[in-house]
C-alpha atoms as a PDB file:
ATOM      1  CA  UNK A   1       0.000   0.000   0.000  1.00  0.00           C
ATOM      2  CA  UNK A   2       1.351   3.265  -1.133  1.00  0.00           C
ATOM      3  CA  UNK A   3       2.444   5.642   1.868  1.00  0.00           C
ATOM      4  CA  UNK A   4       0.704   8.470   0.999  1.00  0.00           C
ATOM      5  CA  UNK A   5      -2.635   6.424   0.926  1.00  0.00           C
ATOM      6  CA  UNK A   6      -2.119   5.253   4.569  1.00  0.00           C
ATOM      7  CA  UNK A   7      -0.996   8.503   5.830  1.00  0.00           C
ATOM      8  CA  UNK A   8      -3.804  10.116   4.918  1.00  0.00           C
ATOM      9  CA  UNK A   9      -6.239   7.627   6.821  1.00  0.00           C
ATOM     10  CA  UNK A  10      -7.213   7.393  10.619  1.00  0.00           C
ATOM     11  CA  UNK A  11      -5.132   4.753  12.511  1.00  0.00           C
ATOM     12  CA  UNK A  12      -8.098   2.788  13.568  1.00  0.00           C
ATOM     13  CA  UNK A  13     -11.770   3.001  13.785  1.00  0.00           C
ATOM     14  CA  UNK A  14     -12.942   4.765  17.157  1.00  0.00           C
ATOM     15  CA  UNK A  15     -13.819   2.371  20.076  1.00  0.00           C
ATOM     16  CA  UNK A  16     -17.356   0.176  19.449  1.00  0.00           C
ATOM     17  CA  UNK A  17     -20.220   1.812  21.381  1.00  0.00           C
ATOM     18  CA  UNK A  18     -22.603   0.398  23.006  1.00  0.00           C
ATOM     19  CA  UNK A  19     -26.373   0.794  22.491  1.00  0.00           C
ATOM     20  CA  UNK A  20     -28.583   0.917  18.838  1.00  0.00           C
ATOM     21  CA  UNK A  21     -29.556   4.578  19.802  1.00  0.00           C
ATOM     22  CA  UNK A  22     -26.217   5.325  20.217  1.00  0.00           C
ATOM     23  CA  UNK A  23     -24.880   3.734  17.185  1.00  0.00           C
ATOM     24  CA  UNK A  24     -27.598   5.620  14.819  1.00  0.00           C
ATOM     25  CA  UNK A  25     -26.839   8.574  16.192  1.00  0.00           C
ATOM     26  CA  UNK A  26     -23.142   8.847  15.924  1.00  0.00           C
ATOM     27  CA  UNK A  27     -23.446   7.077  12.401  1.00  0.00           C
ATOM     28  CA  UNK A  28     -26.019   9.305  11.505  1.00  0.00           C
ATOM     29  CA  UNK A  29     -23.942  12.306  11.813  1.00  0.00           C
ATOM     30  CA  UNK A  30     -21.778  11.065   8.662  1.00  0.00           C
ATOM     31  CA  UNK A  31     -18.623   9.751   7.756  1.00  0.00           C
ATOM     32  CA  UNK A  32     -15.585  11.869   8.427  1.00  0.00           C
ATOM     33  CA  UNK A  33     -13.146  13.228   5.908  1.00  0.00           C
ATOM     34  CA  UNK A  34     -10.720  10.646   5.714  1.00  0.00           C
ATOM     35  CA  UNK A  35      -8.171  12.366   3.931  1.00  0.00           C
ATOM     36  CA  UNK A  36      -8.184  15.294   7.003  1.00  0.00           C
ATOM     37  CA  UNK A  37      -7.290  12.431   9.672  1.00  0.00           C
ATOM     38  CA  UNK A  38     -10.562  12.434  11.501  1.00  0.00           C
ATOM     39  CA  UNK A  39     -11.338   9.366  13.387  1.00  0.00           C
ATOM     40  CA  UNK A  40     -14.045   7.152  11.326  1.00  0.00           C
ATOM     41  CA  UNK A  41     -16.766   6.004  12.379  1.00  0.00           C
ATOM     42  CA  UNK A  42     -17.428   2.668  13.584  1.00  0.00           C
ATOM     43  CA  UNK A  43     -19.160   0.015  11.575  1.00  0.00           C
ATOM     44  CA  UNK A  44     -22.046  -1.543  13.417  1.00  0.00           C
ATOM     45  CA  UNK A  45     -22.158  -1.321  16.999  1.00  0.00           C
ATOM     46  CA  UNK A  46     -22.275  -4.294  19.383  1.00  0.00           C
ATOM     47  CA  UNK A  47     -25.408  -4.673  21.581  1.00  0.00           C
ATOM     48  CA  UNK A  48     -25.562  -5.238  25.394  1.00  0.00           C
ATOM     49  CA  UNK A  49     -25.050  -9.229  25.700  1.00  0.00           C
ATOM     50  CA  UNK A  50     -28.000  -9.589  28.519  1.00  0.00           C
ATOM     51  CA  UNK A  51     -30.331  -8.786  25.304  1.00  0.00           C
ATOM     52  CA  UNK A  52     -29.402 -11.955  23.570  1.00  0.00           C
ATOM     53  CA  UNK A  53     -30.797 -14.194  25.880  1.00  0.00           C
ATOM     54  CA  UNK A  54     -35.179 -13.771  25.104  1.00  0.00           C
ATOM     55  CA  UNK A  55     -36.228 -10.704  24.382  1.00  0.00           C
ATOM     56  CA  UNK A  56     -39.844 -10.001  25.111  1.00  0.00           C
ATOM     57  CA  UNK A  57     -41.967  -8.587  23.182  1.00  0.00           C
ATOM     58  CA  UNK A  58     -41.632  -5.020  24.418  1.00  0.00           C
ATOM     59  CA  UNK A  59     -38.157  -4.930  24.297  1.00  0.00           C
ATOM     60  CA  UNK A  60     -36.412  -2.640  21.126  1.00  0.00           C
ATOM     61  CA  UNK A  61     -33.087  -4.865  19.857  1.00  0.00           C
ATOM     62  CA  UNK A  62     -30.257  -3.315  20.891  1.00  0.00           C
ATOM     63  CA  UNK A  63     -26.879  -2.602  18.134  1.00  0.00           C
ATOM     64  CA  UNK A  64     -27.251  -2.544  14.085  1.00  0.00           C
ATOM     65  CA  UNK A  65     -25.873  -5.595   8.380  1.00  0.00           C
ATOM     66  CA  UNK A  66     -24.642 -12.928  -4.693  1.00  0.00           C
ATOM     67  CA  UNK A  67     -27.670 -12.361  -6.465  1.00  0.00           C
ATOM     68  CA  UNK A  68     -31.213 -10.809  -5.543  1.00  0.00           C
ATOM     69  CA  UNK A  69     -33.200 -13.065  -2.367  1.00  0.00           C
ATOM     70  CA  UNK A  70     -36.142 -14.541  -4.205  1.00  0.00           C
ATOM     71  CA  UNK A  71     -39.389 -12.862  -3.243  1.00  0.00           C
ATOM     72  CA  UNK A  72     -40.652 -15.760  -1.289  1.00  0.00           C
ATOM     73  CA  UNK A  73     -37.632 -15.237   1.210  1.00  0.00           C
ATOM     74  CA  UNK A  74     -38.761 -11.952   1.530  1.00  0.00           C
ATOM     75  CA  UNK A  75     -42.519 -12.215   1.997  1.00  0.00           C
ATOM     76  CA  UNK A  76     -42.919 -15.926   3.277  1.00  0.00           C
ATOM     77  CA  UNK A  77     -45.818 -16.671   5.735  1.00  0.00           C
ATOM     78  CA  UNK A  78     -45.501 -17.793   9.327  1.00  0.00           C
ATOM     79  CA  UNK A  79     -45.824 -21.621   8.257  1.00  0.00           C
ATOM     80  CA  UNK A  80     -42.887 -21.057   5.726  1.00  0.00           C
ATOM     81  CA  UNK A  81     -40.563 -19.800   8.441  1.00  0.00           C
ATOM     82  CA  UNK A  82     -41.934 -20.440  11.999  1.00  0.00           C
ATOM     83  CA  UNK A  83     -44.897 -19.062  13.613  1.00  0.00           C
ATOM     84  CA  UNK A  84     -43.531 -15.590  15.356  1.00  0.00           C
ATOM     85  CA  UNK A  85     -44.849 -14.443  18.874  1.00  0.00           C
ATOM     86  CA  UNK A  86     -43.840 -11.880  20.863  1.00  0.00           C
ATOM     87  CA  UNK A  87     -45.362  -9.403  18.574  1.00  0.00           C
ATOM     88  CA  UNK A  88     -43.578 -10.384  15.408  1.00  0.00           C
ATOM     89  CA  UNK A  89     -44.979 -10.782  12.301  1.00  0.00           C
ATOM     90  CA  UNK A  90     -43.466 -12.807   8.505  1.00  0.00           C
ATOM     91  CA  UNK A  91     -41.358 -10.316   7.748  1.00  0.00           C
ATOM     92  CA  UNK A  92     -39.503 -10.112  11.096  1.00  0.00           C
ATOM     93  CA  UNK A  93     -38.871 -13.649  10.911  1.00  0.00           C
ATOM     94  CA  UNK A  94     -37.980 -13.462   6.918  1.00  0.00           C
ATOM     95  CA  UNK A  95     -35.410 -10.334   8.152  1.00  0.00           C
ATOM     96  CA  UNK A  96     -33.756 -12.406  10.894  1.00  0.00           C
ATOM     97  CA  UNK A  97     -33.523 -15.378   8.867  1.00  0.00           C
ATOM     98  CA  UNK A  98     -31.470 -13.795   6.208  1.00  0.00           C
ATOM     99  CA  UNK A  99     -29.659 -11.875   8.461  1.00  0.00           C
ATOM    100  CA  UNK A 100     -27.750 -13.947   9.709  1.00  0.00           C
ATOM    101  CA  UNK A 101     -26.118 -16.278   7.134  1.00  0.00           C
ATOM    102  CA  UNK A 102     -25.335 -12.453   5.375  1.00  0.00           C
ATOM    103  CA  UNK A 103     -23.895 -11.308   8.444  1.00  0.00           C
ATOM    104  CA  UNK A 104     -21.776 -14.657   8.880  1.00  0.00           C
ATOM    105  CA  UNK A 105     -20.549 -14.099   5.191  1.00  0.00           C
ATOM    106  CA  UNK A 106     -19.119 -10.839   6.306  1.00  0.00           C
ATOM    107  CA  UNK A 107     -17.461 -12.400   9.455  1.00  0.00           C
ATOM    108  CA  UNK A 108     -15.983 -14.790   7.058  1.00  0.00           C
ATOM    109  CA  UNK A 109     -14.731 -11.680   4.464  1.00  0.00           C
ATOM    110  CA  UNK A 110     -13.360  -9.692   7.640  1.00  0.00           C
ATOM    111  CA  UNK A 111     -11.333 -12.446   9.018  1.00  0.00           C
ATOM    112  CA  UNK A 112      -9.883 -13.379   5.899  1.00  0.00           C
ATOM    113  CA  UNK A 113      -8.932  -9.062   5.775  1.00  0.00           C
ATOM    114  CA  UNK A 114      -6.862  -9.387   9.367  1.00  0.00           C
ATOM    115  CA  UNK A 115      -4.466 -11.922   8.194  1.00  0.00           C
ATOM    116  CA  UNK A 116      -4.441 -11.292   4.348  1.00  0.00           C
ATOM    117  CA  UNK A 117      -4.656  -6.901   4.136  1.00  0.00           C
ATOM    118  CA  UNK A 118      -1.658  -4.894   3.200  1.00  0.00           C
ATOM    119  CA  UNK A 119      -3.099  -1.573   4.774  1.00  0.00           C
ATOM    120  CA  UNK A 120      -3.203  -1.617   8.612  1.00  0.00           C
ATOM    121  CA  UNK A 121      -6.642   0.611   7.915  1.00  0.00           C
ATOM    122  CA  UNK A 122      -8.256  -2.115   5.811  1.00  0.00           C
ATOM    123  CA  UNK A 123      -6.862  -4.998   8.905  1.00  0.00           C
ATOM    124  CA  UNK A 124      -8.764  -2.213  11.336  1.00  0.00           C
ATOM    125  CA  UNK A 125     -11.668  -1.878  10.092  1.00  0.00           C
ATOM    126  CA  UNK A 126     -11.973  -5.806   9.661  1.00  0.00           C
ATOM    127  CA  UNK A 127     -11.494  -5.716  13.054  1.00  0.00           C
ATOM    128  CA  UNK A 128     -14.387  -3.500  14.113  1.00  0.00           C
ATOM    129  CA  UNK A 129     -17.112  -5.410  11.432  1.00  0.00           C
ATOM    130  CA  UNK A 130     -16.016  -8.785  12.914  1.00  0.00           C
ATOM    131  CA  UNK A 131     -16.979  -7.213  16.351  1.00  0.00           C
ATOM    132  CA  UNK A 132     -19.948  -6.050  15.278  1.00  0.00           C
ATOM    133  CA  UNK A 133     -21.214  -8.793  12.791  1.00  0.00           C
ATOM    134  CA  UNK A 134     -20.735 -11.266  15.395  1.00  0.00           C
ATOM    135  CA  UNK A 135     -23.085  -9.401  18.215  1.00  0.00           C
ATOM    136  CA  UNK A 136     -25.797  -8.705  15.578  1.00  0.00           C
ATOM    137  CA  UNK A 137     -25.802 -12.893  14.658  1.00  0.00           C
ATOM    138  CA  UNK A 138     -26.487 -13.415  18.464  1.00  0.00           C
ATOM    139  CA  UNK A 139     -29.020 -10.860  18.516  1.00  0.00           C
ATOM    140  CA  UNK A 140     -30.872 -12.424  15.524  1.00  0.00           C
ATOM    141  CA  UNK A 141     -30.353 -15.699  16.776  1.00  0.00           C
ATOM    142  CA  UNK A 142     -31.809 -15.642  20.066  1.00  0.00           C
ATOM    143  CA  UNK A 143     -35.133 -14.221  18.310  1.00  0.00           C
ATOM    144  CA  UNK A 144     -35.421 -17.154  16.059  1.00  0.00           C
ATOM    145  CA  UNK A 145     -34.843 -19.408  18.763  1.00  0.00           C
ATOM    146  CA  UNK A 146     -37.805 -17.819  20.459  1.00  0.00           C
ATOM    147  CA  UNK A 147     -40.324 -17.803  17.195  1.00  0.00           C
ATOM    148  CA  UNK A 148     -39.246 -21.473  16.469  1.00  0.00           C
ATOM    149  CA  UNK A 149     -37.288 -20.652  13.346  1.00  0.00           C
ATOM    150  CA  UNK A 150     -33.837 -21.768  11.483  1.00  0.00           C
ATOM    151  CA  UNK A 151     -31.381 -19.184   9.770  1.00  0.00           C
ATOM    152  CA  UNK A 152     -31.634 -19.097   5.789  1.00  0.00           C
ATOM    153  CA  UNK A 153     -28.464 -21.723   4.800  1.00  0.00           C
ATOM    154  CA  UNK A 154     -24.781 -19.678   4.617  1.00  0.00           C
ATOM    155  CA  UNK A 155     -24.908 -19.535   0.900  1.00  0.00           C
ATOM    156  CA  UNK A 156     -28.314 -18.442   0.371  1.00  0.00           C
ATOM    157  CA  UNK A 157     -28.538 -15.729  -2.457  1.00  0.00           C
ATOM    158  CA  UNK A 158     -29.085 -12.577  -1.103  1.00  0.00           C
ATOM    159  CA  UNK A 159     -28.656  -8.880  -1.934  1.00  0.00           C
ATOM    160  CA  UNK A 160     -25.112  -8.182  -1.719  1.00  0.00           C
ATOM    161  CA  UNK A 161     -23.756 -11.424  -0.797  1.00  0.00           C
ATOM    162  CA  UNK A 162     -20.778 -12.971  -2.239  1.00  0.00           C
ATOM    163  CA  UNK A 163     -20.538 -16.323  -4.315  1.00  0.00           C
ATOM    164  CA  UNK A 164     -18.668 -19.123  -2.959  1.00  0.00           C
ATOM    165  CA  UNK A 165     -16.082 -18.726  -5.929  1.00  0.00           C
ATOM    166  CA  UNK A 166     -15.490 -14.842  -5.162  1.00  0.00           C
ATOM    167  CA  UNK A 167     -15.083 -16.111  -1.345  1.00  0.00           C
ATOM    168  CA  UNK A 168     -12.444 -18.314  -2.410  1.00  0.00           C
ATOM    169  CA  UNK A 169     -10.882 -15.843  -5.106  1.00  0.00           C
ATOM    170  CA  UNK A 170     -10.762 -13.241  -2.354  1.00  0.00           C
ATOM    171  CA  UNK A 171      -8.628 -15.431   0.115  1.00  0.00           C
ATOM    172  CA  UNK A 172      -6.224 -16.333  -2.639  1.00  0.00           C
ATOM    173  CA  UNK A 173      -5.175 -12.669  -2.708  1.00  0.00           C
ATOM    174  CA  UNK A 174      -2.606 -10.685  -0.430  1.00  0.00           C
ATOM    175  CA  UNK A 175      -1.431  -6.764   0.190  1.00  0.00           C
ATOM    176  CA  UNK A 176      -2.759  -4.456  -2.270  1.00  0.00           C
ATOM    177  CA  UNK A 177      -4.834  -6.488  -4.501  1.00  0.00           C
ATOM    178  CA  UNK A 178      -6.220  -8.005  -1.383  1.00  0.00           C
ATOM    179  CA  UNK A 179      -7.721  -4.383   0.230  1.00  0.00           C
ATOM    180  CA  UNK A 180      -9.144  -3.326  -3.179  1.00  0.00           C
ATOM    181  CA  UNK A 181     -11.378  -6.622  -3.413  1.00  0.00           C
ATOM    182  CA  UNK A 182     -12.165  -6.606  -0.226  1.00  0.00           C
ATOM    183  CA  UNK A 183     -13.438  -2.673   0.136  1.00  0.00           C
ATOM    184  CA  UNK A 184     -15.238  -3.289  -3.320  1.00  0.00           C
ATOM    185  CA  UNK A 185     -16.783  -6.414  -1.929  1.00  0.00           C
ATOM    186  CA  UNK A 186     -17.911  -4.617   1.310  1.00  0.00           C
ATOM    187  CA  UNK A 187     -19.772  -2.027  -0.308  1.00  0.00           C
ATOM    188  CA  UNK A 188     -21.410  -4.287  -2.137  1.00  0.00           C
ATOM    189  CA  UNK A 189     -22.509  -6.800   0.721  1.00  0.00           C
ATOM    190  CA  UNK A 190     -23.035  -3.423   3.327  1.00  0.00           C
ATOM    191  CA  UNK A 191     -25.717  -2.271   0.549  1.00  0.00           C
ATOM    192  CA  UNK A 192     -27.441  -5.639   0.161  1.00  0.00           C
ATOM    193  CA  UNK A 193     -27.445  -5.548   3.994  1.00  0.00           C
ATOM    194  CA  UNK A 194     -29.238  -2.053   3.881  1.00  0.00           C
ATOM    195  CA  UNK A 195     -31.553  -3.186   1.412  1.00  0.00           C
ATOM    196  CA  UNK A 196     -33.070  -6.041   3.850  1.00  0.00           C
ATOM    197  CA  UNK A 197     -33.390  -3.198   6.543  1.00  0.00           C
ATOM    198  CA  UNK A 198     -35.464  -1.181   4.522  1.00  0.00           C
ATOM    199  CA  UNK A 199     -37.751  -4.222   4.152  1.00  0.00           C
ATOM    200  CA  UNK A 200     -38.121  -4.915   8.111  1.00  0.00           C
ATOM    201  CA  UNK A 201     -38.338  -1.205   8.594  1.00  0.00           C
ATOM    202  CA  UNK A 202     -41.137  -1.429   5.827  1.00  0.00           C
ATOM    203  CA  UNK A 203     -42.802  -4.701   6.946  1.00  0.00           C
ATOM    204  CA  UNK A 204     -42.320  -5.643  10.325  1.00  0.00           C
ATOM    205  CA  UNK A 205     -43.866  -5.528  13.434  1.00  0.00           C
ATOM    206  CA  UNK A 206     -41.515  -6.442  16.393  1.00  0.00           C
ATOM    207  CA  UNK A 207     -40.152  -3.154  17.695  1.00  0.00           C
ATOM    208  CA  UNK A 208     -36.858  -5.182  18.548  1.00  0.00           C
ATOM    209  CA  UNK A 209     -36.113  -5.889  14.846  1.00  0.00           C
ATOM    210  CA  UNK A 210     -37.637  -2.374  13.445  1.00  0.00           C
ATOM    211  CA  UNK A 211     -34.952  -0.564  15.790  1.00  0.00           C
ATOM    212  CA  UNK A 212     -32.200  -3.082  14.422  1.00  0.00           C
ATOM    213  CA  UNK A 213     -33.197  -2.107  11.174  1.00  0.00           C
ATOM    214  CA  UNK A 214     -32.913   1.130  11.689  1.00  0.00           C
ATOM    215  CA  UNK A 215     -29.659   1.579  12.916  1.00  0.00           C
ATOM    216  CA  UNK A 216     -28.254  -1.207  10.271  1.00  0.00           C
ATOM    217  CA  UNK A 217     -29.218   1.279   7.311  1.00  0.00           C
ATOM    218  CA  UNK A 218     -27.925   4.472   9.541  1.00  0.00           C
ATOM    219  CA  UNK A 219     -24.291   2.602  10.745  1.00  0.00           C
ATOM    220  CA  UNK A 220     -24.213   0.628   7.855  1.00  0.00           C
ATOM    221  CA  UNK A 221     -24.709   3.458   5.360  1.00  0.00           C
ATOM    222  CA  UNK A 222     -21.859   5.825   7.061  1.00  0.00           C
ATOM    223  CA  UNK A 223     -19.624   2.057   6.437  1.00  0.00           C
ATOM    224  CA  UNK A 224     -20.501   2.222   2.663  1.00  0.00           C
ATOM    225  CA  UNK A 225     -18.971   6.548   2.811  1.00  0.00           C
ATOM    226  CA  UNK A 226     -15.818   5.573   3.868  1.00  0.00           C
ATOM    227  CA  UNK A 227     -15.174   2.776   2.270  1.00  0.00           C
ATOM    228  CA  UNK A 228     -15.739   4.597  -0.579  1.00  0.00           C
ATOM    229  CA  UNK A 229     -13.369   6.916   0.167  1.00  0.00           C
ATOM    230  CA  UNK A 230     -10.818   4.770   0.757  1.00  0.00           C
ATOM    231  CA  UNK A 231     -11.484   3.235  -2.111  1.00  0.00           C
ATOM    232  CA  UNK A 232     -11.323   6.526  -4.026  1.00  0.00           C
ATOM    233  CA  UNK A 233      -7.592   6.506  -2.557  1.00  0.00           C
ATOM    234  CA  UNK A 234      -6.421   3.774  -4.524  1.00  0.00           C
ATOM    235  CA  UNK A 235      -7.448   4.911  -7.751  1.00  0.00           C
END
């Protein structure tokens, strides 16, 4: 990686917050200049882990994330993925279901980007979305558990996800080559990601999942800005 391109990006991503409200409001404020050495902003931020156990129904989710998802995965009925309670509805179930083999594909991406990146930035950030990623799978896991429902299989087509083959292309690289597939690949999968959001923020019902959806397209959508600008670095 060039010199001038890592001198002219934060050292590291600020510290993960706690809280959704927190997260969509810091995100929300927009992604710092990276070229002026501001500190970015975080990707998704982790949730409290007492609110992974069962979440009743009045309780808002805490924290925030190839092909198109066929419309049935989007709009499937409660005997097509488990009869929610709590105040759920199909499309909470359809949102967490998706969720989190899309999440686990960009746990997979990030840890590949810690031992493979050539730009301490790009091994950072990977860092952070790992963190994240992996709070936001327990999260969605622990409300399937409670509505009786399975996660969508890890290669499931999805908005933004990655083929196995570009998986496997991606870990083949190293350095240089490595941190431009991977930021191109992030935006990408961070946009899919939004675009489920907007559905749950659209369709659901369970306050818990609406306020995760709300601060994945917020947090999320600051990710996409300066990864972008990174990415604008390299050219």
């Amino acid at each position: 990686m060039p010199a001038r391109v890592t001198a002219a990006l934060p050292a590291a991503l600020p510290a993960v917050l706690t809280g959704v409200l927190a997260t969509a409001l810091l995100a929300g404020c927009g992604a710092p200049d990276l070229a002026s050495g501001a500190a970015s902003p975080a990707p998704v931020v982790a949730s409290p882990a007492a609110t992974f156990e069962t979440p009743p129904a009045s309780q808002a989710a805490p924290s925030s994330e190839a092909t198109q998802t066929p419309d049935s995965a989007l709009s499937a009925t409660p005997d097509e993925t488990g009869a929610p309670s709590a105040g759920g509805d199909a499309a909470d179930v359809a949102f967490a279901r998706q969720m989190v083999p899309h999440h686990l594909q960009a746990l997979e991406m990030a840890r590949l980007a810690q031992t493979r990146a050539g730009d301490p930035w790009v091994s950072g950030f990977a860092g952070k979305v790992a963190t994240a990623r992996d709070t936001d799978i327990r999260t969605f896991k622990g409300w399937l558990d409670m509505w009786g429902a399975e996660p969508l299989p890890r290669d499931h087509a999805m908005p933004g996800t990655q083929t196995r083959a570009e998986i496997e292309a991606l870990a083949k690289l190293q350095g240089p080559s490595f941190d431009r597939k991977y930021v191109t690949l992030m935006i990408e999968h961070d946009n899919g990601a939004i675009k489920l959001a907007r559905a749950e923020q659209a369709d659901g019902a369970f306050e818990g999942a609406k306020a995760l959806a709300v601060a994945t397209v917020t947090s999320l959508g600051a990710e996409v800005k300066e990864l972008k600008k990174y990415r604008a670095l390299l050219d």
